[in-house]
C-alpha atoms as a PDB file:
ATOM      1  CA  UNK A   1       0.000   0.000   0.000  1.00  0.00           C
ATOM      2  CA  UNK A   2       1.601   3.523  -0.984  1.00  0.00           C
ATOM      3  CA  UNK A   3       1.464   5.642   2.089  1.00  0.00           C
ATOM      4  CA  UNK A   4      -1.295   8.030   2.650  1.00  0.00           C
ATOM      5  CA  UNK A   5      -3.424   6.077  -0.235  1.00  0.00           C
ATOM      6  CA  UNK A   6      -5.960   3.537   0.491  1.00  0.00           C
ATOM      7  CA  UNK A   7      -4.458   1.416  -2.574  1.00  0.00           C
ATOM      8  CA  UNK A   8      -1.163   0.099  -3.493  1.00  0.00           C
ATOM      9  CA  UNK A   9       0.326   2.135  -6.503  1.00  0.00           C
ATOM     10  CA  UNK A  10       3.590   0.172  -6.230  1.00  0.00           C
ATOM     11  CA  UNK A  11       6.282   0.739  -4.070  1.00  0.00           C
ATOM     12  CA  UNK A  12       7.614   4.347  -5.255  1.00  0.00           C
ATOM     13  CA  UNK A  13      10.488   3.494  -6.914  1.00  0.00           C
ATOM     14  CA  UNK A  14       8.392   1.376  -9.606  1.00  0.00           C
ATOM     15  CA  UNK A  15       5.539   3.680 -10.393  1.00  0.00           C
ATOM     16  CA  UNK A  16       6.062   4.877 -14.009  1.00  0.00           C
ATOM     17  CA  UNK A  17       7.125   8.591 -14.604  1.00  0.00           C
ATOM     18  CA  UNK A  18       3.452  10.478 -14.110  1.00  0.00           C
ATOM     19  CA  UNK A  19       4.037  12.353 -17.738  1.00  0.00           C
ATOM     20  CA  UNK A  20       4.797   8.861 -19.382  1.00  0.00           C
ATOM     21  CA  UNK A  21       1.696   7.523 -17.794  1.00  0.00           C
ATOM     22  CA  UNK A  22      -0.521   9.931 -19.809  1.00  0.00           C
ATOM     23  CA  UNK A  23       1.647  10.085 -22.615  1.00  0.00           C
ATOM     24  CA  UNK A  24       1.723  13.926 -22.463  1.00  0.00           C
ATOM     25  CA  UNK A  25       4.971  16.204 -22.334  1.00  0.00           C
ATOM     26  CA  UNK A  26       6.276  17.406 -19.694  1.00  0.00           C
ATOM     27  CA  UNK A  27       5.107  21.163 -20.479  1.00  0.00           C
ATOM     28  CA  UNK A  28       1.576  20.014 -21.211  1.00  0.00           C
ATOM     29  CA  UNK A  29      -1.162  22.651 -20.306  1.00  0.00           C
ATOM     30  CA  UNK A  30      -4.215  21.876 -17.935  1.00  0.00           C
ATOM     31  CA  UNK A  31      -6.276  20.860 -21.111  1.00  0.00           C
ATOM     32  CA  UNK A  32      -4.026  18.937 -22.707  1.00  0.00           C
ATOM     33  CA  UNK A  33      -3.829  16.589 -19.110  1.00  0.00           C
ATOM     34  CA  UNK A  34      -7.335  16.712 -19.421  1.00  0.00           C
ATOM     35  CA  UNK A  35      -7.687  15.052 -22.586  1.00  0.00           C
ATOM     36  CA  UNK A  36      -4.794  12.687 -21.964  1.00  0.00           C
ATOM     37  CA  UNK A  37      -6.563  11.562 -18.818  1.00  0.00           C
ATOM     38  CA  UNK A  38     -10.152  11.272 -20.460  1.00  0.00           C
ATOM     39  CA  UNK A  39      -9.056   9.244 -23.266  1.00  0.00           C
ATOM     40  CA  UNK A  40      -6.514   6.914 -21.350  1.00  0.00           C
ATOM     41  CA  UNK A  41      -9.378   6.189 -18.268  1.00  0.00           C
ATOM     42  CA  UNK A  42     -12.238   5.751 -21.104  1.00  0.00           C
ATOM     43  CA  UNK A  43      -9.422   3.281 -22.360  1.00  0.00           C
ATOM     44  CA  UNK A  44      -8.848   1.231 -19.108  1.00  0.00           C
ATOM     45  CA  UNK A  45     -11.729   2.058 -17.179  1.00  0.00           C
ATOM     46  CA  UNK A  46     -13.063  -1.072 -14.813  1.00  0.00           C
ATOM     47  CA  UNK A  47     -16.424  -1.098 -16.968  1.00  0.00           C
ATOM     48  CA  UNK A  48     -14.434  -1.996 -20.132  1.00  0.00           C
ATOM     49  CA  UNK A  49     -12.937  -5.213 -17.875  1.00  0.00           C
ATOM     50  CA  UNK A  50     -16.310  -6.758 -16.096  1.00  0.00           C
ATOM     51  CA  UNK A  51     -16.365  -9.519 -18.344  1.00  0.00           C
ATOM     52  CA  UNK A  52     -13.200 -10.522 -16.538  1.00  0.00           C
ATOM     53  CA  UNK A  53     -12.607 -12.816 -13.077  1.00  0.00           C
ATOM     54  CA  UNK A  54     -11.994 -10.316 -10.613  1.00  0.00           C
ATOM     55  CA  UNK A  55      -9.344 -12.093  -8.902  1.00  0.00           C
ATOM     56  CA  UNK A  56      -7.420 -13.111 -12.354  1.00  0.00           C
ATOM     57  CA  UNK A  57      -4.187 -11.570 -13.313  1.00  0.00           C
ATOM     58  CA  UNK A  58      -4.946  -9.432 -15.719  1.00  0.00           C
ATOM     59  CA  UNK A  59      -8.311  -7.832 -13.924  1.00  0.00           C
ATOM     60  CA  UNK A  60      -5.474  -7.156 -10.945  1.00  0.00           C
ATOM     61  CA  UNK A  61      -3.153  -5.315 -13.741  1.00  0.00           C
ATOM     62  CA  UNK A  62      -5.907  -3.424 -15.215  1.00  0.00           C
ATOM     63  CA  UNK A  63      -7.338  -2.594 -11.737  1.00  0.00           C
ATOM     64  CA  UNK A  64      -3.779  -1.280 -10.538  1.00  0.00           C
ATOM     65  CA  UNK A  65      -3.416   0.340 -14.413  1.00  0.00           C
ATOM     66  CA  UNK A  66      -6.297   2.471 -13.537  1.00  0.00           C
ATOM     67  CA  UNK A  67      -5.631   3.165 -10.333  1.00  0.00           C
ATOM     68  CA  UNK A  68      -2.033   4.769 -11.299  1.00  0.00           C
ATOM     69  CA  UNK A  69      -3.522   6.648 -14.200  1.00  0.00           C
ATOM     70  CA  UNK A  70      -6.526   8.490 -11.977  1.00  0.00           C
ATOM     71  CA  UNK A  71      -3.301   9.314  -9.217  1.00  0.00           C
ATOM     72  CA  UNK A  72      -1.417  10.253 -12.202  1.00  0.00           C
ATOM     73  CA  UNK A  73      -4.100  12.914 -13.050  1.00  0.00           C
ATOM     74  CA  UNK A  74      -4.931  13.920  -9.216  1.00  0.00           C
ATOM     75  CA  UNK A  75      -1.444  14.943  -8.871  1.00  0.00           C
ATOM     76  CA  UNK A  76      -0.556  16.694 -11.921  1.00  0.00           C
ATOM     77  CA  UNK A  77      -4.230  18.716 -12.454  1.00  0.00           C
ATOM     78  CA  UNK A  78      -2.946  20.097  -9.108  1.00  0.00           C
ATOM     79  CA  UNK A  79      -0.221  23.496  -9.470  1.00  0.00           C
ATOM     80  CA  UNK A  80       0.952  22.795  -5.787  1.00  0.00           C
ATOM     81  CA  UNK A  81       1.637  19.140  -5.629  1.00  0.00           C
ATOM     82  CA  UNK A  82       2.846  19.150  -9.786  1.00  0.00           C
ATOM     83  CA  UNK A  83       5.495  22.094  -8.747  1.00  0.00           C
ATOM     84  CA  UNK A  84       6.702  19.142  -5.497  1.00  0.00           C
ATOM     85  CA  UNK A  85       6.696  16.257  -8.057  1.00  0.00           C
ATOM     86  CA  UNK A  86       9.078  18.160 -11.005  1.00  0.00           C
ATOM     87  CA  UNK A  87      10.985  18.942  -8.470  1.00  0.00           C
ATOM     88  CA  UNK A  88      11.662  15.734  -7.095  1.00  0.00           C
ATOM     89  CA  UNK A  89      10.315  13.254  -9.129  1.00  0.00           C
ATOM     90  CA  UNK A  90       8.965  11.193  -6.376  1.00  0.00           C
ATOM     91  CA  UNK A  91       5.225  10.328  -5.434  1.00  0.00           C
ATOM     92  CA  UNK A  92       6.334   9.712  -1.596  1.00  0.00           C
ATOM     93  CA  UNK A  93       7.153  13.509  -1.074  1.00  0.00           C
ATOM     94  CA  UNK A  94       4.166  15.073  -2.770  1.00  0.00           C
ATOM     95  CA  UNK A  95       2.031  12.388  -0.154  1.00  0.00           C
ATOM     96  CA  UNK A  96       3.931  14.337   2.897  1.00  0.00           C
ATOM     97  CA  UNK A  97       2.909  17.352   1.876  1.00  0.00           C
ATOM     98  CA  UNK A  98      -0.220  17.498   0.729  1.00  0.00           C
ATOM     99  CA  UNK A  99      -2.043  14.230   0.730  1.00  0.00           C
ATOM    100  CA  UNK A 100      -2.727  14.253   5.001  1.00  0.00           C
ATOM    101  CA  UNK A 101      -6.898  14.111   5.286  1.00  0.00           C
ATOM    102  CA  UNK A 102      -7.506  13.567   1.958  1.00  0.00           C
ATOM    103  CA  UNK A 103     -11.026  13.038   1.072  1.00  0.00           C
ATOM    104  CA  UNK A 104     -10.758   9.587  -0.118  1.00  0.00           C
ATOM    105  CA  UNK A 105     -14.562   9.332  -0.807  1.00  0.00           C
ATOM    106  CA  UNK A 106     -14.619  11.971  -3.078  1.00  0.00           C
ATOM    107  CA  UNK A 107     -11.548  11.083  -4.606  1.00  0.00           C
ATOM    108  CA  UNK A 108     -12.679   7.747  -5.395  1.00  0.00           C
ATOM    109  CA  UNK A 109     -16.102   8.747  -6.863  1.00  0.00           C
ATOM    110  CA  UNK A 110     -14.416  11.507  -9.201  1.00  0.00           C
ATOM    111  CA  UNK A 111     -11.872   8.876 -10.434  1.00  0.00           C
ATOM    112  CA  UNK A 112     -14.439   5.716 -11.145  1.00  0.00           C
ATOM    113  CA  UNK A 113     -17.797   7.745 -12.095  1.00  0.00           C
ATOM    114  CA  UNK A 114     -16.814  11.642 -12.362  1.00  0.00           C
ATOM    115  CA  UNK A 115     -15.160  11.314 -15.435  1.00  0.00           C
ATOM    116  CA  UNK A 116     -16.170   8.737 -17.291  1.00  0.00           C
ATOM    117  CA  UNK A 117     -19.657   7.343 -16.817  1.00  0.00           C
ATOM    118  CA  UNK A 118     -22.198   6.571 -19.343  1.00  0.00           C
ATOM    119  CA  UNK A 119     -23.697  10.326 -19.990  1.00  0.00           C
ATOM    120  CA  UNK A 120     -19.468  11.388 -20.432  1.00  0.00           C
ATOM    121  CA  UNK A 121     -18.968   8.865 -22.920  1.00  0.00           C
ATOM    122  CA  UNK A 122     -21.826   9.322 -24.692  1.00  0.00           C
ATOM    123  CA  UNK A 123     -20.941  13.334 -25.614  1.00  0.00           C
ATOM    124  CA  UNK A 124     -17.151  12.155 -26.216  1.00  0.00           C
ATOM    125  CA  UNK A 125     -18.528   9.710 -28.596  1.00  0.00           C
ATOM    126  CA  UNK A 126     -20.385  12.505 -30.776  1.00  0.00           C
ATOM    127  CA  UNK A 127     -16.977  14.509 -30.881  1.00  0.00           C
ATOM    128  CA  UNK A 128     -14.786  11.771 -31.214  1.00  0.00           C
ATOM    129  CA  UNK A 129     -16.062   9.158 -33.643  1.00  0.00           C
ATOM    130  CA  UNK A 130     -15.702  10.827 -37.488  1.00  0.00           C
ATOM    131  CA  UNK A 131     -13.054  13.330 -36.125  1.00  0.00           C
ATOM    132  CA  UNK A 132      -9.191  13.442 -36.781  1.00  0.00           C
ATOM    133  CA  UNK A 133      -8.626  12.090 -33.500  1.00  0.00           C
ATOM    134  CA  UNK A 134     -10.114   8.947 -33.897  1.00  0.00           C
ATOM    135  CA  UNK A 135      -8.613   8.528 -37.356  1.00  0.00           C
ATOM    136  CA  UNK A 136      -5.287   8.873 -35.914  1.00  0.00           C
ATOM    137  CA  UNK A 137      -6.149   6.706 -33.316  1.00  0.00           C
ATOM    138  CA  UNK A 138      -7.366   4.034 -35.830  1.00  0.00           C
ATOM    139  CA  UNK A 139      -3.605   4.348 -38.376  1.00  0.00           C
ATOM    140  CA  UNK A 140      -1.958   3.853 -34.831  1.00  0.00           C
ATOM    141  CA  UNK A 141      -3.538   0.968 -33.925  1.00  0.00           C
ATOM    142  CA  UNK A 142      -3.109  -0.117 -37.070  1.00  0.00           C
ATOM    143  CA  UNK A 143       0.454  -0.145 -37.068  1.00  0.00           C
ATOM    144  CA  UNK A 144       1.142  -1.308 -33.605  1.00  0.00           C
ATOM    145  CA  UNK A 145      -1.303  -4.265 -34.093  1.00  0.00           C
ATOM    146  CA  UNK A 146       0.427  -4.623 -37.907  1.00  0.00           C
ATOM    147  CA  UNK A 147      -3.384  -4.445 -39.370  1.00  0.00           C
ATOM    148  CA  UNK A 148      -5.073  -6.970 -37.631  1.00  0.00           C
ATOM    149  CA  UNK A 149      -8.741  -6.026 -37.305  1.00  0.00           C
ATOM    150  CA  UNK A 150      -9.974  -7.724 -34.505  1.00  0.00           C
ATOM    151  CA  UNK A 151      -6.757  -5.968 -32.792  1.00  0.00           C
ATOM    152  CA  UNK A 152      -7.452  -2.870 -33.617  1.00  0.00           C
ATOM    153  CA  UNK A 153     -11.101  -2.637 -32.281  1.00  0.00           C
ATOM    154  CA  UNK A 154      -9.452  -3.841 -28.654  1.00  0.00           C
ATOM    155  CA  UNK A 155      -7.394  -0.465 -29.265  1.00  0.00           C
ATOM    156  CA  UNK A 156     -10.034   2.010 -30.299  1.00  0.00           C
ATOM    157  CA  UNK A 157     -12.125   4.040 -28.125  1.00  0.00           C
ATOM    158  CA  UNK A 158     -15.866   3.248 -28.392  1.00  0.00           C
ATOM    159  CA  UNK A 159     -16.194   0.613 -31.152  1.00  0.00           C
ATOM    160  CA  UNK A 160     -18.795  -0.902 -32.525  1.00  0.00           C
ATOM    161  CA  UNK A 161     -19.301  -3.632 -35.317  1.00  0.00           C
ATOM    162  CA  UNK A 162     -21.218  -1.503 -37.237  1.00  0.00           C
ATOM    163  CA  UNK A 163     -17.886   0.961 -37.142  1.00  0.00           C
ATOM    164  CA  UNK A 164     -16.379  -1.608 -39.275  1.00  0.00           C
ATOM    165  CA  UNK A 165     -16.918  -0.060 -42.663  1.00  0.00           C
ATOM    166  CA  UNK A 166     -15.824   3.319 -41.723  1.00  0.00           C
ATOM    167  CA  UNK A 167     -12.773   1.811 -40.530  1.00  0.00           C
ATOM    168  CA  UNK A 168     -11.730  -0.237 -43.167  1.00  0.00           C
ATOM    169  CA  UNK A 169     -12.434   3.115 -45.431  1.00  0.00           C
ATOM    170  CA  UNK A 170     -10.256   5.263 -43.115  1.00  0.00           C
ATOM    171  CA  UNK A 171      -7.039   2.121 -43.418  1.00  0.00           C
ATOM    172  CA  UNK A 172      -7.405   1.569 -47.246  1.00  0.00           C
ATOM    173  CA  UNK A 173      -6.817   5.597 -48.214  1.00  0.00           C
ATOM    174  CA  UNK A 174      -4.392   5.335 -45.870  1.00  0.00           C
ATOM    175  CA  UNK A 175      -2.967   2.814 -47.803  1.00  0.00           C
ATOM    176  CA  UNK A 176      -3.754   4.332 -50.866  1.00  0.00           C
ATOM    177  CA  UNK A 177      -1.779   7.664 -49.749  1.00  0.00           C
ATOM    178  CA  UNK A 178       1.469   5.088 -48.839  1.00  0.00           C
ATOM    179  CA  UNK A 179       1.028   6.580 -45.414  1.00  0.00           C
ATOM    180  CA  UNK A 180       0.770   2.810 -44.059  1.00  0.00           C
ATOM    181  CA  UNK A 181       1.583  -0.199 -45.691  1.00  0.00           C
ATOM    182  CA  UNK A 182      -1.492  -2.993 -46.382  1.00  0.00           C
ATOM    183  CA  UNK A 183      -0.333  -6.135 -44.421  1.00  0.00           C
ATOM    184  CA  UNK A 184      -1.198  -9.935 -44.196  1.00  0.00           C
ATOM    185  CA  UNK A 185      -3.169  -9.551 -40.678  1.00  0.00           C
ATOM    186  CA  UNK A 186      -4.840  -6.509 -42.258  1.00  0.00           C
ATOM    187  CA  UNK A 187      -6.112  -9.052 -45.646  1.00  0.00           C
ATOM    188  CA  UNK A 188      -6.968 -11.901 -43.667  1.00  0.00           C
ATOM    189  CA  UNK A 189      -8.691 -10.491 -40.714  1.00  0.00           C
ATOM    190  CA  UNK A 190     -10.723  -7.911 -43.276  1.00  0.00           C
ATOM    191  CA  UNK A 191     -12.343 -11.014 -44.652  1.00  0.00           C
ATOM    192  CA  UNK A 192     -13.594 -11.946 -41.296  1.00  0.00           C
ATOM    193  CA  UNK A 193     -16.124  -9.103 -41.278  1.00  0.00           C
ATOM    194  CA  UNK A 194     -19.220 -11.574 -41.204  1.00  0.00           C
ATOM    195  CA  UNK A 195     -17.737 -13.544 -38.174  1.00  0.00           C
ATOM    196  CA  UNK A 196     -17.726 -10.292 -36.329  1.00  0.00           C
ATOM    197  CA  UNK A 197     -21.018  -9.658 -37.082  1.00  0.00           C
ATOM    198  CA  UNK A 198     -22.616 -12.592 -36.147  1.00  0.00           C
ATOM    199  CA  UNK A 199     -20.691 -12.776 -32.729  1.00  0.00           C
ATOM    200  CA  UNK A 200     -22.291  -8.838 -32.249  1.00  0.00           C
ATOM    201  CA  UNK A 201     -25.496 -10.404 -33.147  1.00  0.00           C
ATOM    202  CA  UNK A 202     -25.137 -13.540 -30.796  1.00  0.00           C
ATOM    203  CA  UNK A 203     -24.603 -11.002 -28.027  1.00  0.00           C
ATOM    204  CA  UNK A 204     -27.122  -8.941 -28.740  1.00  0.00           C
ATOM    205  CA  UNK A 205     -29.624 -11.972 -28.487  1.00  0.00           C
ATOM    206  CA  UNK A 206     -27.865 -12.532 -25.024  1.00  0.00           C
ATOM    207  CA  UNK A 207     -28.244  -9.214 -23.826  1.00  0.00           C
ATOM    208  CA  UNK A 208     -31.891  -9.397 -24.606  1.00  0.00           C
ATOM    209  CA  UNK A 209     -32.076 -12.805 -22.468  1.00  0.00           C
ATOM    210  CA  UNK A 210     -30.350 -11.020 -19.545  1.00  0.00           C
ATOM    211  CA  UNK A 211     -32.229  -7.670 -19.867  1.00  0.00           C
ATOM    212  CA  UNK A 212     -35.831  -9.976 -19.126  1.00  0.00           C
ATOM    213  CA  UNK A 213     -34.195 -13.124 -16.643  1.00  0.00           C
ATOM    214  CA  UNK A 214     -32.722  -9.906 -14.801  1.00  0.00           C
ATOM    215  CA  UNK A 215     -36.224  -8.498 -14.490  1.00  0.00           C
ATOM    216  CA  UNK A 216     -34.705  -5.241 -16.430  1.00  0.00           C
ATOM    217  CA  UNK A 217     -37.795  -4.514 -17.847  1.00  0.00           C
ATOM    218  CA  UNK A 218     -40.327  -4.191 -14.513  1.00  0.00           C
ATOM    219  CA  UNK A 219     -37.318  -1.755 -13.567  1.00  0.00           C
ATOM    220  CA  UNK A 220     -37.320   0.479 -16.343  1.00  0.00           C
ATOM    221  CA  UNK A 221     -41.239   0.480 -16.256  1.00  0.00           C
ATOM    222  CA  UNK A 222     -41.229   1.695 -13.011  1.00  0.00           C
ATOM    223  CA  UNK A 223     -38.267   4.086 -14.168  1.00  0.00           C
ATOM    224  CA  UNK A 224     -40.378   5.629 -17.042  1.00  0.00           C
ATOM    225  CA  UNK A 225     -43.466   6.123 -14.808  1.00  0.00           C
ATOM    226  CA  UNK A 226     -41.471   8.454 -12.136  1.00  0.00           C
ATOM    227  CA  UNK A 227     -39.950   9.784 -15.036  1.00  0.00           C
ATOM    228  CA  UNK A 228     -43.233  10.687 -17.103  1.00  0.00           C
ATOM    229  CA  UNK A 229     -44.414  12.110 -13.359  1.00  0.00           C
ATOM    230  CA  UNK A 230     -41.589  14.710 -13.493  1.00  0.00           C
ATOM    231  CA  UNK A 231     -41.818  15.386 -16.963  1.00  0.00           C
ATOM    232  CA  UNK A 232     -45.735  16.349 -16.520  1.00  0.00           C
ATOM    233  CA  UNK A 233     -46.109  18.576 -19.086  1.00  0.00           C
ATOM    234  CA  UNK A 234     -43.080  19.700 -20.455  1.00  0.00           C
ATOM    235  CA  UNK A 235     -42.847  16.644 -23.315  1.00  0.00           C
ATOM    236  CA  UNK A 236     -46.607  15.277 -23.656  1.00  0.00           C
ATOM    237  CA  UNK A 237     -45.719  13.400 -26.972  1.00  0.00           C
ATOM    238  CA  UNK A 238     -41.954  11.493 -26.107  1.00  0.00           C
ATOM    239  CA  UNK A 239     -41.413   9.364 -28.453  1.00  0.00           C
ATOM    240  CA  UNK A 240     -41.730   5.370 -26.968  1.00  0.00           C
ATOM    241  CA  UNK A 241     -38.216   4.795 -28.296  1.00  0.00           C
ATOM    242  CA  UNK A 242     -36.513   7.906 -26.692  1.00  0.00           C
ATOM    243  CA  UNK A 243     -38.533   6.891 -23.754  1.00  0.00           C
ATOM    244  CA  UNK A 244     -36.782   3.569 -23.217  1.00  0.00           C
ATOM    245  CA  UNK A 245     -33.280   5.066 -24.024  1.00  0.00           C
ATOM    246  CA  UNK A 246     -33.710   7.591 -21.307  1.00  0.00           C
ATOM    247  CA  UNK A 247     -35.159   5.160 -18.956  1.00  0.00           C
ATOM    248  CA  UNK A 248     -32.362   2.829 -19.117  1.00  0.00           C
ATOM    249  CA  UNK A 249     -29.871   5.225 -18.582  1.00  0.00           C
ATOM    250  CA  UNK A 250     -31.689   6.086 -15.184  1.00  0.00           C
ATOM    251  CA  UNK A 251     -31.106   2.962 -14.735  1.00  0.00           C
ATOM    252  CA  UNK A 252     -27.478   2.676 -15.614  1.00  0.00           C
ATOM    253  CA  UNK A 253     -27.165   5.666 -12.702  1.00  0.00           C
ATOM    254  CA  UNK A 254     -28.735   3.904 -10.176  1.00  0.00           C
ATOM    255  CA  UNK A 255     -26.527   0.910 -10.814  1.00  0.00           C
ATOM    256  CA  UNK A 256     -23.968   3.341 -10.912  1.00  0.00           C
ATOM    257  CA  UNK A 257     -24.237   4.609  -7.723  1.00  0.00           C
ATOM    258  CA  UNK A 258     -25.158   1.674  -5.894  1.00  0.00           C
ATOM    259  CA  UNK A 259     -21.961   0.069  -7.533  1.00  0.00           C
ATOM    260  CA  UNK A 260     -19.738   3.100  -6.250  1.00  0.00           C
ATOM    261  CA  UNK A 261     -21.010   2.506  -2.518  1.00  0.00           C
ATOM    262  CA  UNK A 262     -19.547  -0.610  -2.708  1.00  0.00           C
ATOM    263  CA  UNK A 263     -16.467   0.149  -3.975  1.00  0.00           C
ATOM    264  CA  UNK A 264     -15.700   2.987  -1.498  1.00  0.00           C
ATOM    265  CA  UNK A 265     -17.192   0.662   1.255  1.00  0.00           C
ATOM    266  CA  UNK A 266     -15.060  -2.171   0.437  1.00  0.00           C
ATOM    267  CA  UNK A 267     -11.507   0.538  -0.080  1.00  0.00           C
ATOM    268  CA  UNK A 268     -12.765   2.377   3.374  1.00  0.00           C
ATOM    269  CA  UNK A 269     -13.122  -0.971   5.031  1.00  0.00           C
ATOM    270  CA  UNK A 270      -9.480  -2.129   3.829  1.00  0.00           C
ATOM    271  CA  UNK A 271      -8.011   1.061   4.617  1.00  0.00           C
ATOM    272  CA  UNK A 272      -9.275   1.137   8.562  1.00  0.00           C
ATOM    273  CA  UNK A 273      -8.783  -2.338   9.106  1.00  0.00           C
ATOM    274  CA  UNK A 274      -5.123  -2.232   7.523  1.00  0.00           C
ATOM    275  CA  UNK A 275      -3.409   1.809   8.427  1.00  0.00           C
ATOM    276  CA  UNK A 276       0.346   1.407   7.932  1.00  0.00           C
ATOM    277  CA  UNK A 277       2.916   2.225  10.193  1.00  0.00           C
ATOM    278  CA  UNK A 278       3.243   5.404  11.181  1.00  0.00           C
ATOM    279  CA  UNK A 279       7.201   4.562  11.966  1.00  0.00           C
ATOM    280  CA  UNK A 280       9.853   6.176   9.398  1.00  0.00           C
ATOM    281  CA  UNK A 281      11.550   3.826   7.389  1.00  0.00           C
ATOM    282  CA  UNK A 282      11.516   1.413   4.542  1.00  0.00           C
ATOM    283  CA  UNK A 283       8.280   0.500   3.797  1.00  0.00           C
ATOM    284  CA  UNK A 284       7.062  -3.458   4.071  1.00  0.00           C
ATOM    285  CA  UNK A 285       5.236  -4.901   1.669  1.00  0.00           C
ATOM    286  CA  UNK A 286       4.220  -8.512   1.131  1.00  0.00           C
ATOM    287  CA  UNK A 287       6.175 -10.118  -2.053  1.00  0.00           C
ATOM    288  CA  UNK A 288       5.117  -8.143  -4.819  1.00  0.00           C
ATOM    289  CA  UNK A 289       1.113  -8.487  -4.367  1.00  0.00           C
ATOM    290  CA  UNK A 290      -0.416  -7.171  -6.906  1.00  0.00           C
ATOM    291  CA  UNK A 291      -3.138  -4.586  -6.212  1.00  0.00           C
ATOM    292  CA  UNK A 292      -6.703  -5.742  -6.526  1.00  0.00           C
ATOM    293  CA  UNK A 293     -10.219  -6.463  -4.826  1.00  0.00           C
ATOM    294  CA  UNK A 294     -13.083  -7.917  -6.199  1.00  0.00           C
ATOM    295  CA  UNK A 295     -15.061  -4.538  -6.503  1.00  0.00           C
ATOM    296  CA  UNK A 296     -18.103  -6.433  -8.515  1.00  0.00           C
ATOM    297  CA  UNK A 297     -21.578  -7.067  -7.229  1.00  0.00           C
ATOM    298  CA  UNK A 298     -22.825 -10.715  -8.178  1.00  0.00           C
ATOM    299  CA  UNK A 299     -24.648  -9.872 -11.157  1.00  0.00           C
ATOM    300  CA  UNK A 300     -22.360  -6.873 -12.349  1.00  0.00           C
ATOM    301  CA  UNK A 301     -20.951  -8.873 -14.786  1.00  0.00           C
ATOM    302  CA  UNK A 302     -24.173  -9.778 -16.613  1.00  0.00           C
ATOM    303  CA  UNK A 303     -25.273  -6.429 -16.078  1.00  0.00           C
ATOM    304  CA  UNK A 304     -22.156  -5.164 -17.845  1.00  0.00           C
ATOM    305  CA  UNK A 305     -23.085  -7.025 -21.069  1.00  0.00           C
ATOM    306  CA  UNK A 306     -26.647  -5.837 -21.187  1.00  0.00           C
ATOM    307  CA  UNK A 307     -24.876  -2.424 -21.027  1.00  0.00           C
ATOM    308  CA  UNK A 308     -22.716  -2.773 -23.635  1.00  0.00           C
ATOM    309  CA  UNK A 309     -25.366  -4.039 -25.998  1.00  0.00           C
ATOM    310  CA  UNK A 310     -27.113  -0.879 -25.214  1.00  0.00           C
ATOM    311  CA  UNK A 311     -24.748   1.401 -25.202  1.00  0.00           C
ATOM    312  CA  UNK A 312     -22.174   0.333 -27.386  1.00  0.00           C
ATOM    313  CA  UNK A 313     -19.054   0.392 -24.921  1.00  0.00           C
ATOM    314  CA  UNK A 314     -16.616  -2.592 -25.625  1.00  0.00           C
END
């Protein structure tokens, strides 16, 4: 556990330089950390991971991945405590100085919902998908996955099958410039277009199971009558479909929340019951254990992929 946090960033010698973290130079303004931060946490947020075991390796990396990115952020974003860590380069000092009675609540809530939650992503997505940004993102993916499709989607913010197309249009005048070169993972996973499609499809149909064995629908009923109460009105003649859209992201919310009391909970709990030393001196850690805690409710994993269907996050 890094002192003063109610996590383990690794011990301070191994966390990555903050500025490499966000891939951002060292002179960066407050808006450029911004976007770094936004794009990296929609990138590696928990949400993208629910489909994996909590207690598996690589939900533990992505868990501590996070977590260093969001302290990455908290620190820099701040003039005072970025000032302490140019200067010294070191996590441990800016902690001294500035991190005693630090609203760990708050801290948590901005880093796992504040951020990035399902109305944020949603207005990133109409900025993001068509622009330059994601066309750069898509030629670098391309060339650090050497064209392989299937790669490339894991790589890209906010894809969806149906993106496909405008992908593959984006890579071939690329290719057709000579700014990339066309390569054998890019041929032989293009002609897998179909297989892609019918696994979307396949999950769809699942999602639709879950949404009615989880009882989704009474919710969102209920939902769309409190929300129809509010609305009394202002919008007599909501469209049905617009209805359900807005009702299930009420939903999402609540799920939200109640899924961020348990998180905090669970950190608050592990913080009281385990405070570190207050002694000076080298820190002891057990053998290299990686940061991680099975954050997820029982069902959050199958309420994860009814979310994705509707909402398109990957």
């Amino acid at each position: 556990m890094s002192k003063g946090t109610p996590f383990d960033l690794g011990e301070d010698e191994d966390i990555p330089d903050l500025y490499e973290l966000l891939d951002v130079p060292r002179a960066a303004t407050d808006e450029e950390l911004r976007k770094a931060y936004r794009k990296r946490a929609l990138r590696t947020h928990p949400d993208k991971w629910a489909h994996l075991d909590p207690n598996s390796e690589e939900a533990k990396a992505r868990t501590l991945e996070f977590q260093q990115l969001g302290y990455a952020y908290s620190i820099l974003k701040d003039p005072k405590r970025r000032t302490i860590y140019d200067k010294t380069g070191r996590v441990d000092d800016i902690l001294d100085v500035v991190e005693e009675g630090k609203d760990w609540d708050a801290y948590f809530r901005e880093l796992w919902s504040g951020v990035v939650d399902a109305s944020t992503i949603e207005q990133f997505a109409k900025t993001y998908k068509g622009s330059d940004e994601e066309k750069a993102d898509i030629l670098s993916a391309y060339n650090i996955h050497k064209g392989d499709i299937d790669l490339i989607f894991t790589e890209v913010l906010l894809v969806e099958v149906d993106d496909e197309p405008r992908f593959v249009e984006v890579i071939e005048a690329a290719i057709k410039e000579k700014s990339i070169k066309r390569t054998k993972a890019y041929t032989r996973t293009k002609k897998t277009a179909a297989k892609r499609k019918r696994k979307a499809d396949e999950e769809a149909t699942e999602a639709e199971a879950l949404r009615k064995e989880l009882g989704l629908d009474d919710q969102l009923r209920k939902i769309k009558r409190d929300q129809k109460k509010k609305a009394s009105g202002k919008r007599k003649h909501e469209s049905e479909d617009g209805s359900d859209d807005d009702a299930f992201k009420a939903l999402v919310r609540q799920r939200t929340s109640s899924r961020m009391d348990a998180i905090i909970a669970n950190i608050e709990e592990k913080y009281t019951s385990q405070q570190p030393s207050k002694k000076k001196g080298k820190k002891s850690r057990s053998a290299k254990q990686p940061a991680a805690t099975a954050f997820a409710e029982p069902s959050e994993e199958e309420f994860q992929a009814l979310q994705a269907k509707m909402f398109g996050k990957t």
